[in-house]
C-alpha atoms as a PDB file:
ATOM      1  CA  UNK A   1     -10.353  -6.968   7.024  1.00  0.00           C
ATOM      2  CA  UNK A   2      -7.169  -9.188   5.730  1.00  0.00           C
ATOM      3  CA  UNK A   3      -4.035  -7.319   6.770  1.00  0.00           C
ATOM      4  CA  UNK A   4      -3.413  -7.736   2.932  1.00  0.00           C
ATOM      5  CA  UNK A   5      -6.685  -6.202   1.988  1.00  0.00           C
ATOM      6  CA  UNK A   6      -5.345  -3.268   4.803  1.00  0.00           C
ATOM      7  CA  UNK A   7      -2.171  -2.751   2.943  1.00  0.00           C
ATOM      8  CA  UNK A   8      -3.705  -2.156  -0.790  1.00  0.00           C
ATOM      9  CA  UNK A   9      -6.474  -0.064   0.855  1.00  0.00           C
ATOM     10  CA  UNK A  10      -3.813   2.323   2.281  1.00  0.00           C
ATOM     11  CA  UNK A  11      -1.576   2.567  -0.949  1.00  0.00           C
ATOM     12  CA  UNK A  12      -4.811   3.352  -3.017  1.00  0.00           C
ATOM     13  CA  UNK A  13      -6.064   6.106  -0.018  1.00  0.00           C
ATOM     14  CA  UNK A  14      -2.318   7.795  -0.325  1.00  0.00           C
ATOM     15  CA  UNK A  15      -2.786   7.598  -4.148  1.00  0.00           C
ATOM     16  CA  UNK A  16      -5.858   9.532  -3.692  1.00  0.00           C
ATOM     17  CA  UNK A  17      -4.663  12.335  -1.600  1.00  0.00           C
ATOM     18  CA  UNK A  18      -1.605  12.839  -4.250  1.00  0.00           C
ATOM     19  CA  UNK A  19      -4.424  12.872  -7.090  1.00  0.00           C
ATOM     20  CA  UNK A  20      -2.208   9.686  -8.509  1.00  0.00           C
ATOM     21  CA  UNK A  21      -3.573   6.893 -10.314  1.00  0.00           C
ATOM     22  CA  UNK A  22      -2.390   3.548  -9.309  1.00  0.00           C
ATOM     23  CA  UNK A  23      -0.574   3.236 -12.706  1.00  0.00           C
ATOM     24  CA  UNK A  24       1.127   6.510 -11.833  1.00  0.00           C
ATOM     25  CA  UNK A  25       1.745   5.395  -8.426  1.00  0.00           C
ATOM     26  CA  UNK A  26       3.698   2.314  -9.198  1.00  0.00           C
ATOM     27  CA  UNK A  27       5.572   4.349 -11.882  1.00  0.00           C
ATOM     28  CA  UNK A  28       6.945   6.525 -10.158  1.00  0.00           C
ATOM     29  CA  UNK A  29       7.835   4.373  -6.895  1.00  0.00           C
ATOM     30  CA  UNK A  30       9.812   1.779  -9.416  1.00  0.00           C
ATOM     31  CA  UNK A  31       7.281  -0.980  -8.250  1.00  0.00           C
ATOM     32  CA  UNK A  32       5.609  -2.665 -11.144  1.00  0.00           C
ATOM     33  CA  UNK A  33       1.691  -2.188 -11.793  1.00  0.00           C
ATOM     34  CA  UNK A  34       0.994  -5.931 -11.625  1.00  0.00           C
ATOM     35  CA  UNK A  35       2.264  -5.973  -7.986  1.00  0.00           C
ATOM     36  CA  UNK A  36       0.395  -3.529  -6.659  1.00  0.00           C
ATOM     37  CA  UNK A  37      -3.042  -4.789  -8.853  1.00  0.00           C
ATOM     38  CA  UNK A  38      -2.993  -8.332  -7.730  1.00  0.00           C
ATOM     39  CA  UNK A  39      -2.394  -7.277  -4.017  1.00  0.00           C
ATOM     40  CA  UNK A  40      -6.336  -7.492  -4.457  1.00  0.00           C
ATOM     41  CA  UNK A  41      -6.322 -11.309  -5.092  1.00  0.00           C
ATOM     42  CA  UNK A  42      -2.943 -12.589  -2.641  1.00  0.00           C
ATOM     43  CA  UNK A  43      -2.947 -13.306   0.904  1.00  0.00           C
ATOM     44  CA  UNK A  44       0.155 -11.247   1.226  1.00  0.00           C
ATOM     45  CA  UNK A  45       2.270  -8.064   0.478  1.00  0.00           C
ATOM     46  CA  UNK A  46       5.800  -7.702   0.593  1.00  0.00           C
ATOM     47  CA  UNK A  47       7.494  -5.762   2.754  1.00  0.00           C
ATOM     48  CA  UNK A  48       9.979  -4.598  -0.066  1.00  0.00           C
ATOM     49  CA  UNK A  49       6.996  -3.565  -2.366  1.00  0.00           C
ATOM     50  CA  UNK A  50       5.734  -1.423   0.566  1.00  0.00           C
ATOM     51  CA  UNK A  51       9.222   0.368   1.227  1.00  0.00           C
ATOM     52  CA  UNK A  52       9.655   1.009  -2.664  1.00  0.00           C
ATOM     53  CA  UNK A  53       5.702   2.725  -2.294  1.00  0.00           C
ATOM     54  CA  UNK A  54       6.901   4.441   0.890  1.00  0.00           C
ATOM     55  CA  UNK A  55      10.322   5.581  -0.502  1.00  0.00           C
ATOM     56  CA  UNK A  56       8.347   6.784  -3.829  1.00  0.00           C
ATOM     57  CA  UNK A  57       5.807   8.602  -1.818  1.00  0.00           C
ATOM     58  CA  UNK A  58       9.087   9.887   0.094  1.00  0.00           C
ATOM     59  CA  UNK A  59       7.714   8.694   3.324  1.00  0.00           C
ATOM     60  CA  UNK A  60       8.876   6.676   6.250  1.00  0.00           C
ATOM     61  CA  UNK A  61       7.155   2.938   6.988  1.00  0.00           C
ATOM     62  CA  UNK A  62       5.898   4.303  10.472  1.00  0.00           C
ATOM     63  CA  UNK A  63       3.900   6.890   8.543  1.00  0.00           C
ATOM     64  CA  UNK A  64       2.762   4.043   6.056  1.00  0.00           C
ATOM     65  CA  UNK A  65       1.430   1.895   9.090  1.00  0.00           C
ATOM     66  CA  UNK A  66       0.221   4.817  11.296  1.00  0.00           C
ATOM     67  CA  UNK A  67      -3.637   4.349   9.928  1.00  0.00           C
ATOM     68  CA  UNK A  68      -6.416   3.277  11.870  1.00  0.00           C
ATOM     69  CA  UNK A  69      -6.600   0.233   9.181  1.00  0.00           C
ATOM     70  CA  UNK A  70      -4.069  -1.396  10.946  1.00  0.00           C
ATOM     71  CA  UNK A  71      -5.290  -1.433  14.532  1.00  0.00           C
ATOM     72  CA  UNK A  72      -5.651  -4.601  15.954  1.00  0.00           C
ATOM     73  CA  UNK A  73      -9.609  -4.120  15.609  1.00  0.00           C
ATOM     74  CA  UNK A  74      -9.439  -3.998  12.073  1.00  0.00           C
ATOM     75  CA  UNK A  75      -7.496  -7.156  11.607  1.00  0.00           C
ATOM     76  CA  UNK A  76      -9.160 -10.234  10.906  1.00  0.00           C
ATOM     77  CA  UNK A  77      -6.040 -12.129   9.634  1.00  0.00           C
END
């Protein structure tokens, strides 16, 4: 999997577990919709659009990147 692909698959599985929508995610981390949507259809994420998700979520970037998606394994970039 694209490292991208890694990143919108774990914003969407913490969305989940908070019963959020992605609409309500990006509303109330301050990031818009559109960024988070065309993650989808880039080849890359920006760092500051994952720190606003993580500081919404009120969580640290370690906890963001401590998934199994991001093991070296999973990485095809």
């Amino acid at each position: 999997m694209r490292l991208v692909d890694a990143v919108y698959k774990r914003i969407t599985d913490l969305a989940k577990e908070r019963t959020l929508s992605i609409n309500a995610l990006a509303n109330l981390c301050g990031v818009p919709h559109s960024t988070i949507v065309t993650m989808t259809r880039s080849t890359t994420a920006k760092l500051t659009t994952i720190y606003g998700i993580c500081e919404g979520l009120n969580i640290t970037l370690k906890e963001f990147f401590n998934s199994p998606l991001f093991s070296w394994e999973n990485i095809e970039d």
